[in-house]
N, C-alpha and C. Protein backbone atom coordinates (compact mmCIF):
# COMPACT_ATOMS: atom_id res chain seq x y z
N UNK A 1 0.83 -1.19 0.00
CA UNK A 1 0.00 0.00 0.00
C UNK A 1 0.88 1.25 0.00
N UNK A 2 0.18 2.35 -0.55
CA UNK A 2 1.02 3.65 -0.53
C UNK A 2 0.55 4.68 0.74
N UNK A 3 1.11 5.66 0.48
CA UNK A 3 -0.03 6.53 1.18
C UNK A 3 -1.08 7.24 0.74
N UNK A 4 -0.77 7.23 -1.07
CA UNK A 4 -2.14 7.59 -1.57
C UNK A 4 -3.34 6.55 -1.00
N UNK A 5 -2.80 5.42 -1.34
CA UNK A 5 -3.90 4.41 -1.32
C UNK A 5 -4.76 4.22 0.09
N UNK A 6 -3.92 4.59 1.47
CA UNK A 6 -4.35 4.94 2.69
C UNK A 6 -5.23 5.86 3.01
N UNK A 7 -4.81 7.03 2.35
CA UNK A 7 -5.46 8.54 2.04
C UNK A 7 -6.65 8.49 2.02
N UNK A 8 -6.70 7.77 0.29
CA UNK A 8 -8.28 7.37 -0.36
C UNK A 8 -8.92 6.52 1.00
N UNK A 9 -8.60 5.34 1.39
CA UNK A 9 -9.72 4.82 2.39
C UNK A 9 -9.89 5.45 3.79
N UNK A 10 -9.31 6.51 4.15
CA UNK A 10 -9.70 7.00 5.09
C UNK A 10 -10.41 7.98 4.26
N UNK A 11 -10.46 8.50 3.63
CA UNK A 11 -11.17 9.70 3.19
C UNK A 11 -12.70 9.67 2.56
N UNK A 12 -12.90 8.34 2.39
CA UNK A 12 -14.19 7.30 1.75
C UNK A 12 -14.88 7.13 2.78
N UNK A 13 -14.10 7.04 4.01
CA UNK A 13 -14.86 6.70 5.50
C UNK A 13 -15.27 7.71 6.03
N UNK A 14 -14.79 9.50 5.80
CA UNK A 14 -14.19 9.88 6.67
C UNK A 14 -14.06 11.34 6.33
N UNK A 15 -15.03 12.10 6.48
CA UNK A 15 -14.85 13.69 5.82
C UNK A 15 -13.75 14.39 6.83
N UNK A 16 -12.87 14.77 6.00
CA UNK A 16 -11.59 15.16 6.52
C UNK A 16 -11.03 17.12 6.53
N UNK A 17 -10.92 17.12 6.83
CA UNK A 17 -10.67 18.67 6.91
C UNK A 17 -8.92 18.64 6.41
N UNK A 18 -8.23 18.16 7.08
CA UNK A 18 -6.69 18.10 6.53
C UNK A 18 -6.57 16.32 7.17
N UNK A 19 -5.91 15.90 6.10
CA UNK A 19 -5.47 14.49 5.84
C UNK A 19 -3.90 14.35 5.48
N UNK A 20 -3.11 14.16 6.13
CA UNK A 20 -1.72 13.87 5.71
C UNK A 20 -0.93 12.32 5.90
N UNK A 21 -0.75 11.22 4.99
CA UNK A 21 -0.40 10.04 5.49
C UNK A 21 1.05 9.97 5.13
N UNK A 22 2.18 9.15 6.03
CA UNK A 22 3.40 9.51 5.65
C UNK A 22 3.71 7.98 5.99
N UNK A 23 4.94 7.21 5.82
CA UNK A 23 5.50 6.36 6.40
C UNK A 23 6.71 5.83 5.62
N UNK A 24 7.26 4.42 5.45
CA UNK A 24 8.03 3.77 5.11
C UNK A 24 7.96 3.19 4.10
N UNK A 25 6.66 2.50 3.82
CA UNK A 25 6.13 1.50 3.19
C UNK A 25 5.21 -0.09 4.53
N UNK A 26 5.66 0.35 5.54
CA UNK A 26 5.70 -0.86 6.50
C UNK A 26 4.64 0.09 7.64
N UNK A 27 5.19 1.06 8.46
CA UNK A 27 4.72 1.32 9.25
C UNK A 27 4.16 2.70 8.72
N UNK A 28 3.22 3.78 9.11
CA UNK A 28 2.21 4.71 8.95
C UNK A 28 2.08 5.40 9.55
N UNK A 29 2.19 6.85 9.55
CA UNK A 29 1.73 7.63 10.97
C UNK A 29 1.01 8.43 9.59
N UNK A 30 -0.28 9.19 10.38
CA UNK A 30 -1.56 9.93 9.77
C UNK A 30 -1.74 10.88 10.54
N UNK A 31 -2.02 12.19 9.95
CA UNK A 31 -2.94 13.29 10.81
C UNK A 31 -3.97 13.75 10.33
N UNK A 32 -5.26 13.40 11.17
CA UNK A 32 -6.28 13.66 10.43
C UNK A 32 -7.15 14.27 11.10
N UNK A 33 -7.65 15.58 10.67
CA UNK A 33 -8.59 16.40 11.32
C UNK A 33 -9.96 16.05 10.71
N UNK A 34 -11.09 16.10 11.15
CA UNK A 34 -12.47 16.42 10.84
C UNK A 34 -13.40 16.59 11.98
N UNK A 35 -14.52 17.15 11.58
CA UNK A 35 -15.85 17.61 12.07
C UNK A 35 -16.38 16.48 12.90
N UNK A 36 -16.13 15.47 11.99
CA UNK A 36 -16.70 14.27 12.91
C UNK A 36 -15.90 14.15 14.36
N UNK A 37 -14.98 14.05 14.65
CA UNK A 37 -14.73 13.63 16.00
C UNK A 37 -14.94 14.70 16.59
N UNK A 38 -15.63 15.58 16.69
CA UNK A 38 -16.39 16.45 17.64
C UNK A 38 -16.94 15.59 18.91
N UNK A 39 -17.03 16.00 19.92
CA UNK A 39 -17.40 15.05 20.95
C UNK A 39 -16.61 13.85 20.99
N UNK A 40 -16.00 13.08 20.35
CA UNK A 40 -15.52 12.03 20.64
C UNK A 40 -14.04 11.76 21.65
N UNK A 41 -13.91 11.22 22.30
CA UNK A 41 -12.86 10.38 23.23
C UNK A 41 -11.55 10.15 22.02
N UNK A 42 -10.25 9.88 22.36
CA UNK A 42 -9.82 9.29 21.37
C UNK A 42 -9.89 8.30 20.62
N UNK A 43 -9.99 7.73 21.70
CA UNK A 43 -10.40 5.84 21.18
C UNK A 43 -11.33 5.94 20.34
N UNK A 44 -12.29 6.43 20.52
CA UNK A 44 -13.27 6.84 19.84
C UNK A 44 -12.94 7.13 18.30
N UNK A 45 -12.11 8.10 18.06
CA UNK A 45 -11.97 8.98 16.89
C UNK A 45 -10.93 7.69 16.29
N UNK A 46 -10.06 7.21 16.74
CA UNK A 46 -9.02 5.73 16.51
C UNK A 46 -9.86 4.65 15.87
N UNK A 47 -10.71 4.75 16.81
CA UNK A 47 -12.07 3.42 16.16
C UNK A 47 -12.48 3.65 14.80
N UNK A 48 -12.67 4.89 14.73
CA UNK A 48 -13.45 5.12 13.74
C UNK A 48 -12.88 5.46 12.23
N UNK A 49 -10.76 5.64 12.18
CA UNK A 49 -10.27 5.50 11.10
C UNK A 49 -9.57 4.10 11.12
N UNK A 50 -9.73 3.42 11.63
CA UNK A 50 -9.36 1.98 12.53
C UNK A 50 -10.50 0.62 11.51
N UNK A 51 -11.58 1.66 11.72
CA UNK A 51 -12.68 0.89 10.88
C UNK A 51 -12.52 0.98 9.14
N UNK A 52 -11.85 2.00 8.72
CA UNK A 52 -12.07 2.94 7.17
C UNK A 52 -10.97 2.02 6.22
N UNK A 53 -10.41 0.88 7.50
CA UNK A 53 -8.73 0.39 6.94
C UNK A 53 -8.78 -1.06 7.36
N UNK A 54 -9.74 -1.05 7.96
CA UNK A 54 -9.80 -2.43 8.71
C UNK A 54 -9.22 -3.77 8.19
N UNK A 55 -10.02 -3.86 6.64
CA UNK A 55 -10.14 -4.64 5.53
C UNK A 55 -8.34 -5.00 5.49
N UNK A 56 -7.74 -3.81 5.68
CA UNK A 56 -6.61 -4.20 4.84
C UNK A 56 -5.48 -4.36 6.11
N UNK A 57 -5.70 -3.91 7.02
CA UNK A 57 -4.86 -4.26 8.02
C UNK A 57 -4.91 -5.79 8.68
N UNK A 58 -6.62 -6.71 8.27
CA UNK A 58 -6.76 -8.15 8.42
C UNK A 58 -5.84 -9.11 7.79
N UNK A 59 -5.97 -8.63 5.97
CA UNK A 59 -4.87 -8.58 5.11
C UNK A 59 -3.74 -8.41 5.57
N UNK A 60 -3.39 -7.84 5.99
CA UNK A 60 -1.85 -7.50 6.59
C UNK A 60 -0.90 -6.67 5.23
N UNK A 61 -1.74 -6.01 4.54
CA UNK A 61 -1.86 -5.35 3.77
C UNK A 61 -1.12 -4.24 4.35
N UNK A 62 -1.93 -3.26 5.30
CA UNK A 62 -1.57 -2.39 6.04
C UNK A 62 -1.07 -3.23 7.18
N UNK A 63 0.12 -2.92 7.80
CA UNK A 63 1.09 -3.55 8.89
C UNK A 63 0.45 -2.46 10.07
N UNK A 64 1.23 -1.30 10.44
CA UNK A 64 0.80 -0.75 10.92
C UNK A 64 0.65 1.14 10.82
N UNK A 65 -0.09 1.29 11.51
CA UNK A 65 -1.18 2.82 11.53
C UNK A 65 -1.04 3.47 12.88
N UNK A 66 -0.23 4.85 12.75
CA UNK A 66 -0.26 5.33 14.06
C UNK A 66 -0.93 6.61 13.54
N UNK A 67 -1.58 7.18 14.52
CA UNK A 67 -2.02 8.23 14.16
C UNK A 67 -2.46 9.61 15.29
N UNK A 68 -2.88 10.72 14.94
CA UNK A 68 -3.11 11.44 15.31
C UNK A 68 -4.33 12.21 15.16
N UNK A 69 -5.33 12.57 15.95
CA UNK A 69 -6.56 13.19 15.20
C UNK A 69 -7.21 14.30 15.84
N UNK A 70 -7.46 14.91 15.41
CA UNK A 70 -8.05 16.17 15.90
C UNK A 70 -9.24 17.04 15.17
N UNK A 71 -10.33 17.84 15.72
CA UNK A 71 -11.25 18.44 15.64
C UNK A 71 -11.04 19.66 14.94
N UNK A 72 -10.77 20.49 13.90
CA UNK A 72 -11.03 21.65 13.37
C UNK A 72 -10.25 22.95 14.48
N UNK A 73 -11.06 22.85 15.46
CA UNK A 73 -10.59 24.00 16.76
C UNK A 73 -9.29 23.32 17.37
N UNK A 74 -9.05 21.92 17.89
CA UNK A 74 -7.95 21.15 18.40
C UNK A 74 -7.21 21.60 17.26
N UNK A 75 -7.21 21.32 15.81
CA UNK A 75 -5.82 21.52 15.06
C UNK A 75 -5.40 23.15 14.71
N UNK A 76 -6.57 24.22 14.65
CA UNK A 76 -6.10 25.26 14.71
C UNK A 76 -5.16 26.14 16.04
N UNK A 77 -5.55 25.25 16.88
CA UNK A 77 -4.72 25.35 18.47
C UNK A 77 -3.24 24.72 18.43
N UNK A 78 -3.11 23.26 18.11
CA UNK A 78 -2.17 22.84 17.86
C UNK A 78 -1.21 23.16 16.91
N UNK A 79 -1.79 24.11 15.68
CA UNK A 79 -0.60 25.09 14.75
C UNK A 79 -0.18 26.23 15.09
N UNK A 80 -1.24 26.82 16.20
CA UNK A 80 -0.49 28.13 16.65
C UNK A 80 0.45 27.33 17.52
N UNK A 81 0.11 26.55 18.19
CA UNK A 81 1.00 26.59 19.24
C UNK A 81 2.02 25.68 18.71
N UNK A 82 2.30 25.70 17.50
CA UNK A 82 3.94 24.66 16.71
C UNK A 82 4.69 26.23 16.46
């Protein structure tokens, strides 16, 4: 898998505000903001791009997915404050 190809299935799952997937080829780290995890816990928001990839991480397709996620207001906070 690439990271286009990661991109696309989170983004099919997953209205995204900023989407960035990076890795090796093996391992994955993602930052992904949207509307949807409003209210949500992390685990929560994890579950729910956890689900968008599922298919291919059973596969072993995708190895592994680390990620990061945040709400619209959380990521405009987290760039001032970089």
């Amino acid at each position: 898998m690439t990271a286009d190809d990661i991109r696309q299935l989170i983004a099919e799952h997953l209205a995204c505000e900023h989407l960035v997937v990076d890795g090796d080829g093996h391992h994955w780290y993602a930052v992904i903001v949207s509307t949807a995890f409003e209210g949500q816990r992390q685990i929560q928001r994890h579950q729910r791009v956890y689900a968008a990839v599922r298919e291919h991480m059973q596969s072993e397709a995708l190895h592994a997915l680390s990620m990061k996620t945040f709400t619209p207001a959380e990521w405009e906070q987290a760039q001032q404050q970089a």
